[in-house]
C-alpha atoms as a PDB file:
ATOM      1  CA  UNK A   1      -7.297  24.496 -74.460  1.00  0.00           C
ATOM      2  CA  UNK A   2     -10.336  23.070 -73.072  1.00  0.00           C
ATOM      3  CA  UNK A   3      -9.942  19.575 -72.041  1.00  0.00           C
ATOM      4  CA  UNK A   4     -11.578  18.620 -69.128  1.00  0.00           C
ATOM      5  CA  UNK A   5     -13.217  21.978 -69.230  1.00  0.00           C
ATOM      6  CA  UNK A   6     -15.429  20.617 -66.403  1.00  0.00           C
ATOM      7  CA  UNK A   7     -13.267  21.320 -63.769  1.00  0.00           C
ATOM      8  CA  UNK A   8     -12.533  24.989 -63.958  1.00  0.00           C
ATOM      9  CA  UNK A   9     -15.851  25.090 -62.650  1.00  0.00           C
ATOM     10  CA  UNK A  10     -17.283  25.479 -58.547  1.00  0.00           C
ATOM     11  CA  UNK A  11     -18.665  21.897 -58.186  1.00  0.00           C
ATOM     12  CA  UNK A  12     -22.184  23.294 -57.639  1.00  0.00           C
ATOM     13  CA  UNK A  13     -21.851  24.617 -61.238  1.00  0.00           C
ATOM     14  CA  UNK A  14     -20.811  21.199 -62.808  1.00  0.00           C
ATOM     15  CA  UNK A  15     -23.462  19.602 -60.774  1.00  0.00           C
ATOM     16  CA  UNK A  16     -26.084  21.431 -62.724  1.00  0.00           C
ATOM     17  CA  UNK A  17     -24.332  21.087 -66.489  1.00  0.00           C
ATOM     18  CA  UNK A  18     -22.980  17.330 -65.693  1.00  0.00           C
ATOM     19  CA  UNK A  19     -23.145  15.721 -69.008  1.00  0.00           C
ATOM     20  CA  UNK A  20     -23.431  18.249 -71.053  1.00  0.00           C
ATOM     21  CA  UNK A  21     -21.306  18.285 -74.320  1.00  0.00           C
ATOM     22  CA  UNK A  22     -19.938  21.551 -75.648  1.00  0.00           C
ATOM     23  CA  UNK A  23     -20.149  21.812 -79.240  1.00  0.00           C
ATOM     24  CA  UNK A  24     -17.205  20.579 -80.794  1.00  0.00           C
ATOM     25  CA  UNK A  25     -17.998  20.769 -84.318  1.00  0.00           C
ATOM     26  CA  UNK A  26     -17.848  24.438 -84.183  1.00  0.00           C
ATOM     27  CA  UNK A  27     -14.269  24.116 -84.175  1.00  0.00           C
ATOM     28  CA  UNK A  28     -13.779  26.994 -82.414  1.00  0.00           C
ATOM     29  CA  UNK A  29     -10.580  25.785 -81.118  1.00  0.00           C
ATOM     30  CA  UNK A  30      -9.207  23.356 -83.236  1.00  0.00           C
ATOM     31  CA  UNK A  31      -8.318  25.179 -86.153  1.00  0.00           C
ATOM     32  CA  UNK A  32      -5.620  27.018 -86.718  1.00  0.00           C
ATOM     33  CA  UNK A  33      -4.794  30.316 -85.218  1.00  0.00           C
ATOM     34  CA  UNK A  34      -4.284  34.126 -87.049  1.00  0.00           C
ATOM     35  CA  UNK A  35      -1.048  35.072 -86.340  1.00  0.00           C
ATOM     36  CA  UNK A  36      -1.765  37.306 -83.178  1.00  0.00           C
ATOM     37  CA  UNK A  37      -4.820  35.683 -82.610  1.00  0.00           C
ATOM     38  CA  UNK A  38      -6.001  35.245 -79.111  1.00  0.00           C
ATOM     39  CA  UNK A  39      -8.888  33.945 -76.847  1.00  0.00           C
ATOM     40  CA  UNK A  40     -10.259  36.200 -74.286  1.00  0.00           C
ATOM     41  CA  UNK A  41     -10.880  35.860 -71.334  1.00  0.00           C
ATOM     42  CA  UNK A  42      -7.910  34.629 -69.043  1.00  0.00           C
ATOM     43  CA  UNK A  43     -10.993  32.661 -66.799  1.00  0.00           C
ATOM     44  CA  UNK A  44     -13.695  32.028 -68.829  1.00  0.00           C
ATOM     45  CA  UNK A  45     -15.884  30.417 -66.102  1.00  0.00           C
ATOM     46  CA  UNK A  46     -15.158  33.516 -63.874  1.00  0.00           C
ATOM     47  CA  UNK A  47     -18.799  34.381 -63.909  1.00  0.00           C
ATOM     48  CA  UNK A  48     -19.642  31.145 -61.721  1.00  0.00           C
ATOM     49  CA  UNK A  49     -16.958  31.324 -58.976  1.00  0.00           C
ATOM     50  CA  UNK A  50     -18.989  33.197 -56.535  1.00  0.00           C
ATOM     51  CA  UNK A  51     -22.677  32.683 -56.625  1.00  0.00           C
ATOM     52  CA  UNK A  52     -24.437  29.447 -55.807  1.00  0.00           C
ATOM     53  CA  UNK A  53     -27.197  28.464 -58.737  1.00  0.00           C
ATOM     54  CA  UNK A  54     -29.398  27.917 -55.611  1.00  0.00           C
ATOM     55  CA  UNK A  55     -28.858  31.815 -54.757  1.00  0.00           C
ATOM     56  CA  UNK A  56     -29.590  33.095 -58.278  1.00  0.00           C
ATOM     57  CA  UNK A  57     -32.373  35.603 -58.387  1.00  0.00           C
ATOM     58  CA  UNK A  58     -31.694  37.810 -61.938  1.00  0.00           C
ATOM     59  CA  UNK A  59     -29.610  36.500 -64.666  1.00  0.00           C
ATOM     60  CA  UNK A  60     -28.174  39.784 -66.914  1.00  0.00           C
ATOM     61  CA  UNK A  61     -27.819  37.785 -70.299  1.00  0.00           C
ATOM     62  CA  UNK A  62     -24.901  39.833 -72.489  1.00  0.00           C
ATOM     63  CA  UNK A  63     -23.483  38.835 -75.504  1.00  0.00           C
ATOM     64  CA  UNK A  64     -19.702  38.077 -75.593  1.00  0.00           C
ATOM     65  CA  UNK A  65     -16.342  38.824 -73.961  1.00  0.00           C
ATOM     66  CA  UNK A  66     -14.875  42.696 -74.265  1.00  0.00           C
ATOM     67  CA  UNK A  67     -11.798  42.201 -77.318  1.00  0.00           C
ATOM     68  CA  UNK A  68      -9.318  43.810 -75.131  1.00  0.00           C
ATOM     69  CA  UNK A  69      -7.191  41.836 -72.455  1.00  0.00           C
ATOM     70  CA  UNK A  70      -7.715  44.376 -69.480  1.00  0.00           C
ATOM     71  CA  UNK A  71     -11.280  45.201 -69.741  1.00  0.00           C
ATOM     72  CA  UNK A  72     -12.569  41.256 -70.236  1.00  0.00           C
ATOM     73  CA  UNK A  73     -13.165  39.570 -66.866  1.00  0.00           C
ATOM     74  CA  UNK A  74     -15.684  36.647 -67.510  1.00  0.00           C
ATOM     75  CA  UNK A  75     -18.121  38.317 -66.046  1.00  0.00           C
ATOM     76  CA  UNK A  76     -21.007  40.168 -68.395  1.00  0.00           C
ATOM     77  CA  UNK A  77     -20.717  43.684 -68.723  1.00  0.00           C
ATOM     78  CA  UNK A  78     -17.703  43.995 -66.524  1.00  0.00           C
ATOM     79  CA  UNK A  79     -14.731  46.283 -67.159  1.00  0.00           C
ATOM     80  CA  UNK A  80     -11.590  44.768 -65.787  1.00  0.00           C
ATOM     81  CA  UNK A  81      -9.030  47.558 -66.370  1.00  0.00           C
ATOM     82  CA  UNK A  82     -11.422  49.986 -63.875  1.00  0.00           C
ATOM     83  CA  UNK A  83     -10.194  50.495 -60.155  1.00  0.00           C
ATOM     84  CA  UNK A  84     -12.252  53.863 -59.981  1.00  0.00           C
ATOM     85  CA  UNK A  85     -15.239  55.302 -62.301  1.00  0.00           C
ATOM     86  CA  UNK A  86     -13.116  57.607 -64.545  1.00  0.00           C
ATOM     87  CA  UNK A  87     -14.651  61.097 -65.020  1.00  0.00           C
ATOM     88  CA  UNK A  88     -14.908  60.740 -68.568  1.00  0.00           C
ATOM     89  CA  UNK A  89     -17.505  59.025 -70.165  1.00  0.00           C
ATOM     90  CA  UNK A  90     -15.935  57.742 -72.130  1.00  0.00           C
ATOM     91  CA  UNK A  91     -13.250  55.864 -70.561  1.00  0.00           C
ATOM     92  CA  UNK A  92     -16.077  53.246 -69.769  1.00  0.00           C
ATOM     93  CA  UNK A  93     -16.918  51.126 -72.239  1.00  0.00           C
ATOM     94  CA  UNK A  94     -20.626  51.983 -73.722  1.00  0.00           C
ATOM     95  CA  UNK A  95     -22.880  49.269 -72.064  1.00  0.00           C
ATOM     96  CA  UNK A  96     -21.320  49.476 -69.047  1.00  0.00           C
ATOM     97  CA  UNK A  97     -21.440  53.184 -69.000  1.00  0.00           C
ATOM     98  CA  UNK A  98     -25.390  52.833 -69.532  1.00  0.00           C
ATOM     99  CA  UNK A  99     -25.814  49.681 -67.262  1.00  0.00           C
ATOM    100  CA  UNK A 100     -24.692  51.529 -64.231  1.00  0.00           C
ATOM    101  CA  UNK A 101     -26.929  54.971 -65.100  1.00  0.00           C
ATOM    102  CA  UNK A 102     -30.066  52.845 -65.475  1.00  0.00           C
ATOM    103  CA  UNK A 103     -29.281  51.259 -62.158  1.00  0.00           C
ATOM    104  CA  UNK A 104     -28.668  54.060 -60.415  1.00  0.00           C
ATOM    105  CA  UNK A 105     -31.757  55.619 -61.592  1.00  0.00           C
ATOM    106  CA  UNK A 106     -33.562  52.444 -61.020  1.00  0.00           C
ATOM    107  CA  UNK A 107     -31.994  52.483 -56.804  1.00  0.00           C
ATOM    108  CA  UNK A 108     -32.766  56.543 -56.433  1.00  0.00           C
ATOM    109  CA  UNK A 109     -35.646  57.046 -58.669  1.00  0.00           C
ATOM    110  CA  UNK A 110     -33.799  60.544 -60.393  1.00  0.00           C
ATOM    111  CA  UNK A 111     -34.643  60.258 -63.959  1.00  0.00           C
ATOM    112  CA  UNK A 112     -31.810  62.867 -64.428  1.00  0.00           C
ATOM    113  CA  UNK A 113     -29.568  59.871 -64.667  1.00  0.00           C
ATOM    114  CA  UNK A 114     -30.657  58.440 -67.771  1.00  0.00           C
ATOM    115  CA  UNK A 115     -31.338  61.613 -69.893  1.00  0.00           C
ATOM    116  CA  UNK A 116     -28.420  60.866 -71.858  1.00  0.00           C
ATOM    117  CA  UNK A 117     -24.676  59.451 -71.122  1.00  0.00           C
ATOM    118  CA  UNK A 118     -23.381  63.344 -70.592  1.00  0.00           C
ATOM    119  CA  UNK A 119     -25.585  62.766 -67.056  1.00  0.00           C
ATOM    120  CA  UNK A 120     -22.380  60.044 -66.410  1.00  0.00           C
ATOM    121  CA  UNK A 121     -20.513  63.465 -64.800  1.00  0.00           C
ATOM    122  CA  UNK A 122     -23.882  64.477 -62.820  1.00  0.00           C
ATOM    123  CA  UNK A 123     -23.766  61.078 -61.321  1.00  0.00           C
ATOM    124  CA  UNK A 124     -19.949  60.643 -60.374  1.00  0.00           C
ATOM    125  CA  UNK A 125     -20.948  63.841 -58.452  1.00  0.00           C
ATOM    126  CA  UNK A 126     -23.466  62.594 -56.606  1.00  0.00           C
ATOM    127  CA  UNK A 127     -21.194  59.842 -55.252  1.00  0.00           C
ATOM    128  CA  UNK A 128     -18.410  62.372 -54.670  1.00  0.00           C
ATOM    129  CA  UNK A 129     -21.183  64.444 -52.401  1.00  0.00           C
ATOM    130  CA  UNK A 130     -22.477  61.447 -50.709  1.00  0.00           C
ATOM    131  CA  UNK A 131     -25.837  61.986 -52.537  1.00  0.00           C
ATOM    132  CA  UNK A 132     -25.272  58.286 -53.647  1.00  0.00           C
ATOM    133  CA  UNK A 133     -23.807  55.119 -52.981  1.00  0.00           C
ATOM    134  CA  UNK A 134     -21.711  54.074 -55.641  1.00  0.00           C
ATOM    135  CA  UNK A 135     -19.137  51.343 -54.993  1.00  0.00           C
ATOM    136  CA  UNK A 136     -15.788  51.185 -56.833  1.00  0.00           C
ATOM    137  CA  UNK A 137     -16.427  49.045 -60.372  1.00  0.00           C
ATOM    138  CA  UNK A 138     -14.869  45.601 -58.794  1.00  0.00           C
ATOM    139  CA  UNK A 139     -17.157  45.802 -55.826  1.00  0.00           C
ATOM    140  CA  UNK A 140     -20.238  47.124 -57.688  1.00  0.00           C
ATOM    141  CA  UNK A 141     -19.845  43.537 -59.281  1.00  0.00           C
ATOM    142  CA  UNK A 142     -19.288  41.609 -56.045  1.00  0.00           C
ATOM    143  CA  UNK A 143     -22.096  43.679 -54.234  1.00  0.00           C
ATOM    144  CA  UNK A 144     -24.681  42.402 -56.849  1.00  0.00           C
ATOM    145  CA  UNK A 145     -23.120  39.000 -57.411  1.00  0.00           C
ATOM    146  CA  UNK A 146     -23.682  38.692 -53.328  1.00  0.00           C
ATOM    147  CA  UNK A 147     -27.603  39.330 -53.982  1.00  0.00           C
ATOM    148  CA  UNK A 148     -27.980  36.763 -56.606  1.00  0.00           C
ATOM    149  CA  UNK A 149     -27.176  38.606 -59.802  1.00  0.00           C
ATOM    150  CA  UNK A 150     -25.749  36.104 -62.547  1.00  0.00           C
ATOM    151  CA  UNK A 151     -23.613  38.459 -65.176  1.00  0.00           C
ATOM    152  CA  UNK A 152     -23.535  35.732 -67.850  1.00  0.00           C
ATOM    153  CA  UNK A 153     -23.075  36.265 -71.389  1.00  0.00           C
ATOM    154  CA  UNK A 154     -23.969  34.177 -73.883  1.00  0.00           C
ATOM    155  CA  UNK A 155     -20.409  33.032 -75.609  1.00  0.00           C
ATOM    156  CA  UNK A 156     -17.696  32.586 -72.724  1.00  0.00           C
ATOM    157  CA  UNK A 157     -14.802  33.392 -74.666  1.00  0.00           C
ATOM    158  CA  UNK A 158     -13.853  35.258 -78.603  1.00  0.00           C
ATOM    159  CA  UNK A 159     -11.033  35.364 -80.358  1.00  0.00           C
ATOM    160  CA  UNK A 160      -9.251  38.909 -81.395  1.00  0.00           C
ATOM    161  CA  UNK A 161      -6.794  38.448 -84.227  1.00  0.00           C
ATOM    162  CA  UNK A 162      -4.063  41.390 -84.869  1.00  0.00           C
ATOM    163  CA  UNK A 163      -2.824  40.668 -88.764  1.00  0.00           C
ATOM    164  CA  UNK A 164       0.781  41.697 -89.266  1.00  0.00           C
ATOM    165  CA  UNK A 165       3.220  43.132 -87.468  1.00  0.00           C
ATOM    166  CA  UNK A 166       2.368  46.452 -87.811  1.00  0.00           C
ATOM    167  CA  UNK A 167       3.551  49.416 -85.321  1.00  0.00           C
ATOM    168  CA  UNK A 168      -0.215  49.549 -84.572  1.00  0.00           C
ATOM    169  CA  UNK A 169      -1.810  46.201 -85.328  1.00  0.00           C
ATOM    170  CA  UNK A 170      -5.482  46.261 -85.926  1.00  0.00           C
ATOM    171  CA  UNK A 171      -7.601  43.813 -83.948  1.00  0.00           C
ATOM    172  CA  UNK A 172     -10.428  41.580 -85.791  1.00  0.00           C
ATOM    173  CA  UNK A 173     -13.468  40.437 -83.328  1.00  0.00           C
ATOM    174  CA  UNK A 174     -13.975  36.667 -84.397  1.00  0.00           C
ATOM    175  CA  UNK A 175     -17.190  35.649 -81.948  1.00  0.00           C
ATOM    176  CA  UNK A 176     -19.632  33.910 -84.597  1.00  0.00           C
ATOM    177  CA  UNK A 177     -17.965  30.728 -84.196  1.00  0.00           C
ATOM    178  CA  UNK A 178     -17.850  30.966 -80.577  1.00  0.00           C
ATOM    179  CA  UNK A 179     -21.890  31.029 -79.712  1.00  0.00           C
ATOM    180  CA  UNK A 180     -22.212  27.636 -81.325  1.00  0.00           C
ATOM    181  CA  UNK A 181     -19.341  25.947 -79.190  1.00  0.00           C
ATOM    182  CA  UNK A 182     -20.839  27.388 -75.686  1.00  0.00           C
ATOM    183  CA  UNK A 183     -24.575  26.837 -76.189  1.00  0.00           C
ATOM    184  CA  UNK A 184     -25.033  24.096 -75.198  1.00  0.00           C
ATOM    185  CA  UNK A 185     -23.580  25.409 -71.636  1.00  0.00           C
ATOM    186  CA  UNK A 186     -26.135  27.809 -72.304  1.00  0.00           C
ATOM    187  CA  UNK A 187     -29.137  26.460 -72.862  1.00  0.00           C
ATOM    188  CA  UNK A 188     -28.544  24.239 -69.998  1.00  0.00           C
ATOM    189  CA  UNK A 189     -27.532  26.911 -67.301  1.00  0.00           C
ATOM    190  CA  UNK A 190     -30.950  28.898 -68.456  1.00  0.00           C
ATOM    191  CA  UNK A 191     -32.965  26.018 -68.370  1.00  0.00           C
ATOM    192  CA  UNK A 192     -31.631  24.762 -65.200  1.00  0.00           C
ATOM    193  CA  UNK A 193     -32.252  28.792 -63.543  1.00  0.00           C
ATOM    194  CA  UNK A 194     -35.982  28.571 -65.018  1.00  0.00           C
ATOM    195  CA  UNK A 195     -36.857  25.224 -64.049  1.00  0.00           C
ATOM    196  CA  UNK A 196     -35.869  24.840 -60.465  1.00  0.00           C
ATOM    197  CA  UNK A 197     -38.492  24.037 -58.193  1.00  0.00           C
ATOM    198  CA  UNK A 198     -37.606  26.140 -55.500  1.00  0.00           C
ATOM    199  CA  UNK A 199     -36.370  29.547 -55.976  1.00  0.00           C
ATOM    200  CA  UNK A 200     -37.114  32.740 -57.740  1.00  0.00           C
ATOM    201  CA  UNK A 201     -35.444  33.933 -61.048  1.00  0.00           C
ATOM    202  CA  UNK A 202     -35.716  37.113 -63.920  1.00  0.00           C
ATOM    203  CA  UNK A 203     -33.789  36.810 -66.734  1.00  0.00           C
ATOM    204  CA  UNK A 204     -32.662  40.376 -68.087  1.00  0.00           C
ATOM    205  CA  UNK A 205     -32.849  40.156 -71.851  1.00  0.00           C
ATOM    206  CA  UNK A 206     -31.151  43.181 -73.428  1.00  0.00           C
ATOM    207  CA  UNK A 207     -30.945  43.160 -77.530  1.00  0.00           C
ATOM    208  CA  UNK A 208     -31.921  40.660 -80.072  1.00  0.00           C
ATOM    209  CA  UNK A 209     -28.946  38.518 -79.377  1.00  0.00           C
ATOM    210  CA  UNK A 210     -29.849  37.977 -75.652  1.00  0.00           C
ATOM    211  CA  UNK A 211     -33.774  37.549 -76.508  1.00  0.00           C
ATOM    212  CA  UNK A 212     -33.227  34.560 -79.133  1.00  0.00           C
ATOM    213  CA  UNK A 213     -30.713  32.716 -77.150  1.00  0.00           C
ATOM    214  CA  UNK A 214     -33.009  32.870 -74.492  1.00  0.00           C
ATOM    215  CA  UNK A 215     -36.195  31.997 -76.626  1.00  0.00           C
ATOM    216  CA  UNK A 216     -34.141  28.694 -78.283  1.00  0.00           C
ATOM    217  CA  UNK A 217     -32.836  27.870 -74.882  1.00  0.00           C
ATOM    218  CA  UNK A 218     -35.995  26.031 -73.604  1.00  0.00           C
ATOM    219  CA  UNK A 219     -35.776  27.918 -70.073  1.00  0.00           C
ATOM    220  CA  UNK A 220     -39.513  29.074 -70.716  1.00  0.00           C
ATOM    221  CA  UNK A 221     -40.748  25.517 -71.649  1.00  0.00           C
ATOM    222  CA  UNK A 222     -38.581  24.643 -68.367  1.00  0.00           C
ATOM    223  CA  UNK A 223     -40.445  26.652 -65.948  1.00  0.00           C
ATOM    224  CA  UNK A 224     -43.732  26.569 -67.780  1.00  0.00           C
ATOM    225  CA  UNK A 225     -43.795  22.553 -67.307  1.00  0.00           C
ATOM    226  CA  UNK A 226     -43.426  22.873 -63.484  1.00  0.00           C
ATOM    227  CA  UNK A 227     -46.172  25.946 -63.396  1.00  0.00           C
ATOM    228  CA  UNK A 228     -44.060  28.550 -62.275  1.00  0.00           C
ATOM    229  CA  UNK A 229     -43.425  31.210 -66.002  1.00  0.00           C
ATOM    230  CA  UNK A 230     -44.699  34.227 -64.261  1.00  0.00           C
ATOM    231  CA  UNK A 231     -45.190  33.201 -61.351  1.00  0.00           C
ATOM    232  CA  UNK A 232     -41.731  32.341 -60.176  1.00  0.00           C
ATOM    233  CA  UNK A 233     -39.555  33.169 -63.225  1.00  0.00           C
ATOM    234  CA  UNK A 234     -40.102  35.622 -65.658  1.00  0.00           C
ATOM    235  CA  UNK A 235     -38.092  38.028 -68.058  1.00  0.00           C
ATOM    236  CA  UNK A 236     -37.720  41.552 -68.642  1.00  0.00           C
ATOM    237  CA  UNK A 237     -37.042  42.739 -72.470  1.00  0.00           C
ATOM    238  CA  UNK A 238     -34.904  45.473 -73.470  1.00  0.00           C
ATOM    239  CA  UNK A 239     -32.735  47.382 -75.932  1.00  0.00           C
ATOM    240  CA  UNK A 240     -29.134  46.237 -75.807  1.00  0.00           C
ATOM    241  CA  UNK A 241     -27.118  48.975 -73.620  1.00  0.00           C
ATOM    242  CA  UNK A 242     -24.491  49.328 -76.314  1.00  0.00           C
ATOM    243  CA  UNK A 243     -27.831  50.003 -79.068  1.00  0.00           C
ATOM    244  CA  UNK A 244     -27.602  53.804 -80.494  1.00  0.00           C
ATOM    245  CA  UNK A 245     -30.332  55.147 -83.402  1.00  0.00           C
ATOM    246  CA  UNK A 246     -30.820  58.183 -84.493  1.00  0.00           C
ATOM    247  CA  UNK A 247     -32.758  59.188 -81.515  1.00  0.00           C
ATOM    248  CA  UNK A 248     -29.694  58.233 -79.146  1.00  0.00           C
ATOM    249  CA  UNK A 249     -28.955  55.317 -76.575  1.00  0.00           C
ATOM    250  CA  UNK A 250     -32.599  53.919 -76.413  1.00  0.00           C
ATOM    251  CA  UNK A 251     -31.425  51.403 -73.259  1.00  0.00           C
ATOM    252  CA  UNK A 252     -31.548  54.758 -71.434  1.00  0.00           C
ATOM    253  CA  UNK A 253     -35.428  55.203 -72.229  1.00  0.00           C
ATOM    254  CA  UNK A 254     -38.521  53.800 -70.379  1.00  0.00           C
ATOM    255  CA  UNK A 255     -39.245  51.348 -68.688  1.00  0.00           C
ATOM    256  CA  UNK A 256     -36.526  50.760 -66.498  1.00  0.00           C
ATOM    257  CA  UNK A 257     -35.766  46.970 -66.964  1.00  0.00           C
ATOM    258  CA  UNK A 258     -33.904  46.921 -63.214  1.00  0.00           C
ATOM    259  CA  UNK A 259     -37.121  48.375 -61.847  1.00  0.00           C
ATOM    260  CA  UNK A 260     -39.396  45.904 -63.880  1.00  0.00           C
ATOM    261  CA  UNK A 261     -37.517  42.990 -62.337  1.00  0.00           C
ATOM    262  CA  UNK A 262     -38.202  44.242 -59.119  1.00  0.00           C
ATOM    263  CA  UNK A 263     -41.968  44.439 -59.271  1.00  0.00           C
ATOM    264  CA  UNK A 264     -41.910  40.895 -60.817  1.00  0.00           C
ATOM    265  CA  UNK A 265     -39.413  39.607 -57.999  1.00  0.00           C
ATOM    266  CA  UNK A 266     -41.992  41.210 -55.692  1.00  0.00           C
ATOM    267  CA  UNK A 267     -45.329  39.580 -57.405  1.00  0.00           C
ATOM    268  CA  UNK A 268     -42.981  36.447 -56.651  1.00  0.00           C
ATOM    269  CA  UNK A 269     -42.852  37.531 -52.777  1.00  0.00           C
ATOM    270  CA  UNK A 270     -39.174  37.314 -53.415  1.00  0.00           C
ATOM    271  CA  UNK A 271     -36.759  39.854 -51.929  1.00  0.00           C
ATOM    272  CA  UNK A 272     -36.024  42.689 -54.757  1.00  0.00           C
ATOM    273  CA  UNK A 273     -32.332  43.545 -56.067  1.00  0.00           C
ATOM    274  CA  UNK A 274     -30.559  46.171 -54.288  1.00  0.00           C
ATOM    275  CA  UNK A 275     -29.277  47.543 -57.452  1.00  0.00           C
END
């Protein structure tokens, strides 16, 4: 499936990961299929095609792929079965839901947006009203991908296997073999963001997942051997937007990560997000 995976990337891209062997022995793809079983997404490099690594300023770190067909893109985050924000919460898929509420709150400064997800219905009002500019869900990506915002996550594909062939089949998330394959196409893209000599990056690390890939990735010990961790990269830490406890979504609770990375892309003298 991926032979020559090289080239379903912009040549910019393959510039930066030239050489760079994916790891085979994960054997991800080489063994044999559930019945059912398929690899998402259609275009798993999708999250490349339109930004220039010399244009990244924020890289949002996710995990892996949505399971269903429609809503995975390639790109983090992104919900591909949306033409309009639905009215109902819950039509959105969890992180997304909360990603969009936090920036929203983090572009208007109303902390009515991320009291809880039930504000979702407050907020669709507002962009009804004109209270607040809200783009449709394909362009909200496009918008940010325009202003340097890398929605990356940090396995490019997973498989979903539906057992049977039931009237209903039930689909099985298979991802754990998938983070080994892609890291090294990881740790180099990180490493490459954190250690450029020119430019200005924050990596967005939401959840435990995101935080360790980064930390193993050697993007820190990138940047901190050309003199430039905190000073012209840095990261922002944060509770995964899908996390829930018992005292509700905490990604919706102080600080605001998209706010953080704007005061550190300012203490860069670098142009803040317009998220």
């Amino acid at each position: 499936m991926l032979a020559g995976w090289e080239e379903g990337l912009p040549g910019p891209w393959r510039a930066v990961v030239g050489g760079t062997e994916l790891n085979w022995k994960s054997r991800v793809l080489n063994q044999e299929m559930l019945p059912g079983e398929i690899i998402l997404p259609e275009h798993p490099f999708r999250a490349f095609e339109n930004i220039n690594p010399k244009r990244v300023r924020a890289v949002l770190l996710g995990q892996d792929p949505y399971t269903t067909p429609a809503w995975a893109t390639g790109r983090a985050f992104e919900q591909g079965s949306l033409q309009e924000w639905p009215e109902n919460p819950y039509h959105v898929a969890d992180s997304l839901r909360r990603l969009v509420l936090v920036m929203m709150s983090a572009r208007t400064g109303r902390l009515s947006y991320v009291s809880s997800d039930r504000a979702w219905t407050a907020m669709l009002g507002d962009a009804r009203t004109g209270r607040l500019r809200l783009e449709r869900p394909r362009e909200f990506f496009d918008r940010l991908e325009r202003e340097g915002v890398l929605f990356l996550n940090t396995s490019l594909t997973v498989s979903v296997a539906a057992p049977g062939d039931t009237a209903k089949p039930r689909t099985m998330k298979q991802c754990q073999r998938h983070f080994p394959f892609w890291a090294p196409l990881i740790d180099r893209v990180l490493s490459f963001l954190a250690g450029r000599q020119n430019g200005r990056a924050v990596f967005l690390l939401f959840g435990r997942h995101a935080q360790a890939v980064f930390d193993h990735s050697g993007a820190k010990a990138a940047a901190e051997e050309n003199g430039t961790w905190e000073t012209s990269v840095d990261a922002v830490r944060h509770f995964h937007p899908a996390a829930i406890t018992a005292a509700g979504a905490v990604f919706l609770r102080p600080p605001n990560p998209f706010r953080t990375a704007n005061e550190l892309l300012r203490k860069m003298d670098a142009e803040p997000i317009g998220w």
